[in-house]
Every structure is written in C-alpha cells, then in structure tokens.
PDB file of N, CA and C in Angstrom:
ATOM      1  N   UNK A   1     -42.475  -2.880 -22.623  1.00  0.00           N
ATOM      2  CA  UNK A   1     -41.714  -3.667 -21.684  1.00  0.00           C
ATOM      3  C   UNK A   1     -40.350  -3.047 -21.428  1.00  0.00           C
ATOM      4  N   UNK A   2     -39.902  -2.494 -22.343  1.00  0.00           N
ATOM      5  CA  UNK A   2     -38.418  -1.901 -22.459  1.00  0.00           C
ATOM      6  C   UNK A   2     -38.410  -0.705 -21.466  1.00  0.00           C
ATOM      7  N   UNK A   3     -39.082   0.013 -21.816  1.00  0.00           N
ATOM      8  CA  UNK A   3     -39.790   1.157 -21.112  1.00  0.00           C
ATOM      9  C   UNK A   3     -39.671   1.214 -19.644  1.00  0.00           C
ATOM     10  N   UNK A   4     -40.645   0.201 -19.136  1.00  0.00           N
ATOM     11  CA  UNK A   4     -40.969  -0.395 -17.396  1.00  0.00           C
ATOM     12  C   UNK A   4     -39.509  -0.469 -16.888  1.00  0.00           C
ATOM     13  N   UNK A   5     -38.691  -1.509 -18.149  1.00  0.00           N
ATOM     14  CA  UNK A   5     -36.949  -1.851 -17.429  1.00  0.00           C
ATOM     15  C   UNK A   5     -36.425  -0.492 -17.307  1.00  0.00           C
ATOM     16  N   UNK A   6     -36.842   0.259 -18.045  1.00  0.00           N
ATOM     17  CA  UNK A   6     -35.877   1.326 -17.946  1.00  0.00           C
ATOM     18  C   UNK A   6     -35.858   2.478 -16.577  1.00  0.00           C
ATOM     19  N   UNK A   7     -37.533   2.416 -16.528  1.00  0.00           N
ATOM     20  CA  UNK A   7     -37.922   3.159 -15.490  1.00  0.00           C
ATOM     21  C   UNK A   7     -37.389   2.555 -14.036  1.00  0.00           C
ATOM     22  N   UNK A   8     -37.377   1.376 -14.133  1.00  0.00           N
ATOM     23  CA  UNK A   8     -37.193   0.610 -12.914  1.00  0.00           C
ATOM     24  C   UNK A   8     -35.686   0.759 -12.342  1.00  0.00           C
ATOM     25  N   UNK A   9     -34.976   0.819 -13.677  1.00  0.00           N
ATOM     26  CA  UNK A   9     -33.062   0.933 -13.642  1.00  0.00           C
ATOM     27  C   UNK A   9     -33.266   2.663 -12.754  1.00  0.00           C
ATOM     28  N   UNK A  10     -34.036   3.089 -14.123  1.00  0.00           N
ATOM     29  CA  UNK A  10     -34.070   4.793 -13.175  1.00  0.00           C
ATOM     30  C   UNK A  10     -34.517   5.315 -12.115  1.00  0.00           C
ATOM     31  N   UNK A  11     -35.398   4.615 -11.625  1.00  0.00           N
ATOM     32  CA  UNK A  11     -35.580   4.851  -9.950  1.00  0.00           C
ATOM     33  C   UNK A  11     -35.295   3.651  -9.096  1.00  0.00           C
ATOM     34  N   UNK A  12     -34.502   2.963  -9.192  1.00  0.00           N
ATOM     35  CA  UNK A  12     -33.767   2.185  -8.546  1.00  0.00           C
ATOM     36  C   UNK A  12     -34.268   2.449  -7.163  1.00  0.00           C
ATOM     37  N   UNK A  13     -32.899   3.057  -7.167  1.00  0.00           N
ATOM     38  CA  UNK A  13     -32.365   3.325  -5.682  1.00  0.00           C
ATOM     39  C   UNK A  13     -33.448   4.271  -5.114  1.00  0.00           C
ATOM     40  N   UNK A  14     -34.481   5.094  -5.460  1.00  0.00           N
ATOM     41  CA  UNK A  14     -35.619   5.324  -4.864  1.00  0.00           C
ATOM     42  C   UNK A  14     -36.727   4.242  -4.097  1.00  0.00           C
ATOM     43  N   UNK A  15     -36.362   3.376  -4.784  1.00  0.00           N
ATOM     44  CA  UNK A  15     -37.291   2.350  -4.722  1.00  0.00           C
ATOM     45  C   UNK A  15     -36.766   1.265  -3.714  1.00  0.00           C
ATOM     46  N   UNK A  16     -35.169   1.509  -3.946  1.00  0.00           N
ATOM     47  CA  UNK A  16     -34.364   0.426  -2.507  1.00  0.00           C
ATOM     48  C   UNK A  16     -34.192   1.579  -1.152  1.00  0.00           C
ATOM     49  N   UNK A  17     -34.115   3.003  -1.243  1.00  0.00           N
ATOM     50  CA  UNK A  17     -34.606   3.375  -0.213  1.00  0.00           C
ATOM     51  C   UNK A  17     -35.755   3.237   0.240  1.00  0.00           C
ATOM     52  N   UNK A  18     -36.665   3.155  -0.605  1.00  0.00           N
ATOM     53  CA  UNK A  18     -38.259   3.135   0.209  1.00  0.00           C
ATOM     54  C   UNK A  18     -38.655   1.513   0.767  1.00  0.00           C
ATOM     55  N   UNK A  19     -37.575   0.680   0.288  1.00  0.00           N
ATOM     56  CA  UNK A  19     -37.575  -0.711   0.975  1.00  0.00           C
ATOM     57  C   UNK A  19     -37.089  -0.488   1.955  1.00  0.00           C
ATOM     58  N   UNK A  20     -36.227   0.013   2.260  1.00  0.00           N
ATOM     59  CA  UNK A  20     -34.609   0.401   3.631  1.00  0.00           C
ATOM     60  C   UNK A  20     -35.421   1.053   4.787  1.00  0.00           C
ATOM     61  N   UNK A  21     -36.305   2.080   3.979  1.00  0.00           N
ATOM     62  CA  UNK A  21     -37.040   3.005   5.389  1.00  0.00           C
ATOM     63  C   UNK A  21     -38.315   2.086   5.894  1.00  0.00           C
ATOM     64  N   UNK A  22     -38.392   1.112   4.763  1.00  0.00           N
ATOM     65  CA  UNK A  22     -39.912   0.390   5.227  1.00  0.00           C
ATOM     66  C   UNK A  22     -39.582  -1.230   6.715  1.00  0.00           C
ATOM     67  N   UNK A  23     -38.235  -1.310   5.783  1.00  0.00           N
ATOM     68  CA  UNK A  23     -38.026  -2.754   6.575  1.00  0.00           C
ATOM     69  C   UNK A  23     -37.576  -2.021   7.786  1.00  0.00           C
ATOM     70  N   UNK A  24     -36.170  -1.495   8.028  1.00  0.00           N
ATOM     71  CA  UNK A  24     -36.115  -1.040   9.079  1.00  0.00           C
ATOM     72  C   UNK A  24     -36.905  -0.126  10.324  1.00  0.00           C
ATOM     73  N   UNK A  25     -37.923   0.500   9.810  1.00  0.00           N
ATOM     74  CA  UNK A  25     -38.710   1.179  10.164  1.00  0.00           C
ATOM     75  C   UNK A  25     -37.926   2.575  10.992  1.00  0.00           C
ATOM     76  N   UNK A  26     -37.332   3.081   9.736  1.00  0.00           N
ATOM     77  CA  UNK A  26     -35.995   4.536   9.916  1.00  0.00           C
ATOM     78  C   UNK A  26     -37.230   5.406   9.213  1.00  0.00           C
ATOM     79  N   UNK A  27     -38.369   5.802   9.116  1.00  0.00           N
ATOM     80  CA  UNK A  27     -39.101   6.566   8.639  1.00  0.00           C
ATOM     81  C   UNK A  27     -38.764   8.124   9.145  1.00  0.00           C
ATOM     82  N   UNK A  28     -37.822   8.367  10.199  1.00  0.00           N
ATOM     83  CA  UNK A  28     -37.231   9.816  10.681  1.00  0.00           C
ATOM     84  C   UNK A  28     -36.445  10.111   9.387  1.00  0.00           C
ATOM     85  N   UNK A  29     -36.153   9.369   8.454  1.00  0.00           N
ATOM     86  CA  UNK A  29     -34.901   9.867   6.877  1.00  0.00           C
ATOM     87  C   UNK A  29     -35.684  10.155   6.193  1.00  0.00           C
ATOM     88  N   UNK A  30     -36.993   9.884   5.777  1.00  0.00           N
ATOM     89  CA  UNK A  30     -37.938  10.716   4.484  1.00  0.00           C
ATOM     90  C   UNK A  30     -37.879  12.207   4.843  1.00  0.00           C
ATOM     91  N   UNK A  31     -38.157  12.732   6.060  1.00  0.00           N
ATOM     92  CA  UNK A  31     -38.171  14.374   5.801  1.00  0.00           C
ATOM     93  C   UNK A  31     -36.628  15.306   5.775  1.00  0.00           C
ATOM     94  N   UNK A  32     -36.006  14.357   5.871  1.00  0.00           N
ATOM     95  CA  UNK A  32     -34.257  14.939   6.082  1.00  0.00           C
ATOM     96  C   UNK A  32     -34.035  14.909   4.577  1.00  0.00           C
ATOM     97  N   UNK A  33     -34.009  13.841   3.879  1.00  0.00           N
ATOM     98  CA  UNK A  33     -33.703  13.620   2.709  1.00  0.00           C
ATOM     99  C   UNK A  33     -34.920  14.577   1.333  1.00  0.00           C
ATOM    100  N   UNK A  34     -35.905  14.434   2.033  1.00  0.00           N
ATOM    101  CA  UNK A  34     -37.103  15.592   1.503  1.00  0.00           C
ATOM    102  C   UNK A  34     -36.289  16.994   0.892  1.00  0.00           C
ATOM    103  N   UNK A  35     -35.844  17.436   2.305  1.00  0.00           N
ATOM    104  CA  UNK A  35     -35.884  19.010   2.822  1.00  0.00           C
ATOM    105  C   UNK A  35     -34.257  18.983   1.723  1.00  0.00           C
ATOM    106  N   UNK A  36     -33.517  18.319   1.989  1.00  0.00           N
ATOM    107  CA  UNK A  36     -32.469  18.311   1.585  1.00  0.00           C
ATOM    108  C   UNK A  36     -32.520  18.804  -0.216  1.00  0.00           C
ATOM    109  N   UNK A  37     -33.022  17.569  -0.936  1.00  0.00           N
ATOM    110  CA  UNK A  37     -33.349  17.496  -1.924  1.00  0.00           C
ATOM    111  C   UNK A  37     -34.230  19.072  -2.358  1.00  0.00           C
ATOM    112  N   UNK A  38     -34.998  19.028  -1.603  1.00  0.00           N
ATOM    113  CA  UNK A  38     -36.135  20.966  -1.732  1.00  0.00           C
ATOM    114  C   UNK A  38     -35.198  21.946  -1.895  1.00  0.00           C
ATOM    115  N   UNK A  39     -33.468  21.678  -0.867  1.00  0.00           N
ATOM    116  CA  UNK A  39     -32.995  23.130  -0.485  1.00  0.00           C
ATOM    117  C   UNK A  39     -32.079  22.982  -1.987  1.00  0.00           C
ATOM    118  N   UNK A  40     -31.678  21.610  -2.590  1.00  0.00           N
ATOM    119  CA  UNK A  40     -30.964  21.584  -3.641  1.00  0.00           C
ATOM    120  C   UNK A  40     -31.539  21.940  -5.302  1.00  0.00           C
ATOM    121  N   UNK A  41     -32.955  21.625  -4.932  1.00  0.00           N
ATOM    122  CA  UNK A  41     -33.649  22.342  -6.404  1.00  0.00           C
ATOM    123  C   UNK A  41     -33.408  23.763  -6.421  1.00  0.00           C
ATOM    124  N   UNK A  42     -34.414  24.442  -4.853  1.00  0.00           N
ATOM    125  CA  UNK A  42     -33.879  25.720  -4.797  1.00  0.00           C
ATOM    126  C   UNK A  42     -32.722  26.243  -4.865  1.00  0.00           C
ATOM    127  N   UNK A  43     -31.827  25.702  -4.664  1.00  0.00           N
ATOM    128  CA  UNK A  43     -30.438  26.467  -4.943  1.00  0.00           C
ATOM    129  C   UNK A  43     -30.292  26.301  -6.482  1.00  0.00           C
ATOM    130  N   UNK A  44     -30.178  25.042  -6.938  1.00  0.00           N
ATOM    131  CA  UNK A  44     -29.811  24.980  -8.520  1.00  0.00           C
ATOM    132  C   UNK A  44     -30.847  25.790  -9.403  1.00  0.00           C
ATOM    133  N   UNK A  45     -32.125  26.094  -9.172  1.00  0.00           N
ATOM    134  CA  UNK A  45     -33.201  26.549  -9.997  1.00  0.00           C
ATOM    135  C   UNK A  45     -32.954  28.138  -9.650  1.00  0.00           C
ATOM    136  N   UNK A  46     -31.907  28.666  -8.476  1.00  0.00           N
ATOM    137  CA  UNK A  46     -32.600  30.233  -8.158  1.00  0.00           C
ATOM    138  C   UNK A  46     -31.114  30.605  -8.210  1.00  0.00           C
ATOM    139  N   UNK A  47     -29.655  29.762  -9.240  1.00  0.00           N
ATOM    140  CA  UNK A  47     -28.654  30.137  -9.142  1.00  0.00           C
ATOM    141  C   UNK A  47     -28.609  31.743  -9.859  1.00  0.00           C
ATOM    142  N   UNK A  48     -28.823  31.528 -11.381  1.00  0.00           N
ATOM    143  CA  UNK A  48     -28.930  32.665 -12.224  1.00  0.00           C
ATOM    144  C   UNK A  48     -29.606  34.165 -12.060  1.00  0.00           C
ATOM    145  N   UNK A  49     -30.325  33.668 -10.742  1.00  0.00           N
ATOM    146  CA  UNK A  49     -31.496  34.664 -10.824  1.00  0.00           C
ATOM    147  C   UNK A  49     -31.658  36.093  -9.644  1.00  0.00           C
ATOM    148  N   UNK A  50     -31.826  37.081  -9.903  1.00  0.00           N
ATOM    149  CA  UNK A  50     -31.704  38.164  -8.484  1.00  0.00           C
ATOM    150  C   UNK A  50     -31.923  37.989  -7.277  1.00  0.00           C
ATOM    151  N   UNK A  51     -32.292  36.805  -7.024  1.00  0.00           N
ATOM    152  CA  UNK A  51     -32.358  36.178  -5.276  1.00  0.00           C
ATOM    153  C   UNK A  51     -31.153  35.371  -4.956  1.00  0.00           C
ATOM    154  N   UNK A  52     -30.149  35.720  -5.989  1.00  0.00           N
ATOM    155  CA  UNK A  52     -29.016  34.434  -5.586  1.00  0.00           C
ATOM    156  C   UNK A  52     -28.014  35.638  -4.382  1.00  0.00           C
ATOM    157  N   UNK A  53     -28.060  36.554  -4.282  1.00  0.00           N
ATOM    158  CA  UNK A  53     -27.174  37.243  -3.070  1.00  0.00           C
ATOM    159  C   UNK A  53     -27.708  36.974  -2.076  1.00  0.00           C
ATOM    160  N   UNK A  54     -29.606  37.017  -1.929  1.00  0.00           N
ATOM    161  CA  UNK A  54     -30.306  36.802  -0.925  1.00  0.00           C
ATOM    162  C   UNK A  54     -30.080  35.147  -0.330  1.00  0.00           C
ATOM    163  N   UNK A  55     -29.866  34.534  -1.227  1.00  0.00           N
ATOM    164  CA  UNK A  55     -29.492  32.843  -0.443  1.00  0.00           C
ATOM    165  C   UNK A  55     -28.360  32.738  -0.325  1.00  0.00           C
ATOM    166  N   UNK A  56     -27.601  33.631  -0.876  1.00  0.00           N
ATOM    167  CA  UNK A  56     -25.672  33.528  -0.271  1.00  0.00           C
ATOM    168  C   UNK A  56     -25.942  34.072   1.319  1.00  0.00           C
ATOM    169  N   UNK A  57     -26.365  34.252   1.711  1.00  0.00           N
ATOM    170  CA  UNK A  57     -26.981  35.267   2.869  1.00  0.00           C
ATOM    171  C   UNK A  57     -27.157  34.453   4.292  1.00  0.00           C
ATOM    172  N   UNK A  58     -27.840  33.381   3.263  1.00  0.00           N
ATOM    173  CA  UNK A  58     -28.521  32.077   4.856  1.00  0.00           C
ATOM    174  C   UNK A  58     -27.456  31.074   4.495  1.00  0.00           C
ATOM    175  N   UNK A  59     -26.403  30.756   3.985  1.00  0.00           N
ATOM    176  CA  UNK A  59     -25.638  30.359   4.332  1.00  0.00           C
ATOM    177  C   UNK A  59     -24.205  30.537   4.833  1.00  0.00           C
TER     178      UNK A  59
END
C-alpha cells in the first residue's frame, strides 16, 4: 500500500498532465513535450562522450 502512495506522489504530475491533455482536448502537447524530454536524455546521456562536439554543432 505504501508503495502504490509512493508511486502515485512520484508520477503525480504525469498523471495531472495526462488529465489536462485529456479534459481539454490539447493532445498537440504530448509530442512537443515527448521530443523535448528525447532531446534532454540525449543531451544528458551523450554529455561525456565523443559525440558531444558533434551536438554542440546543432545547436
């Protein structure tokens, strides 16, 4: 039970956006917020690594 609360605290606000895009029917913000989130793994996951001059590049 502790567990479920916890998970629920931790995706919260995942879970009140996916109410926000459902009620309003703003479904154009899932792929903005997607892509966004994609370009921020890739940057944080490919900082250390020999492709980091190549992505200083496209921005």
């Amino acid at each position: 039970m502790k567990t479920l609360k916890r998970m629920k605290r931790k995706f919260g606000i995942v879970s009140e956006f996916w109410m926000y895009m459902k009620v309003r029917k703003k479904w154009w913000l899932g792929p903005i917020i997607a892509a966004l989130v994609l370009l921020g793994l890739f940057i944080v996951l490919t900082e250390g690594s020999a492709l980091a001059p190549f992505i200083y590049t496209l921005f």
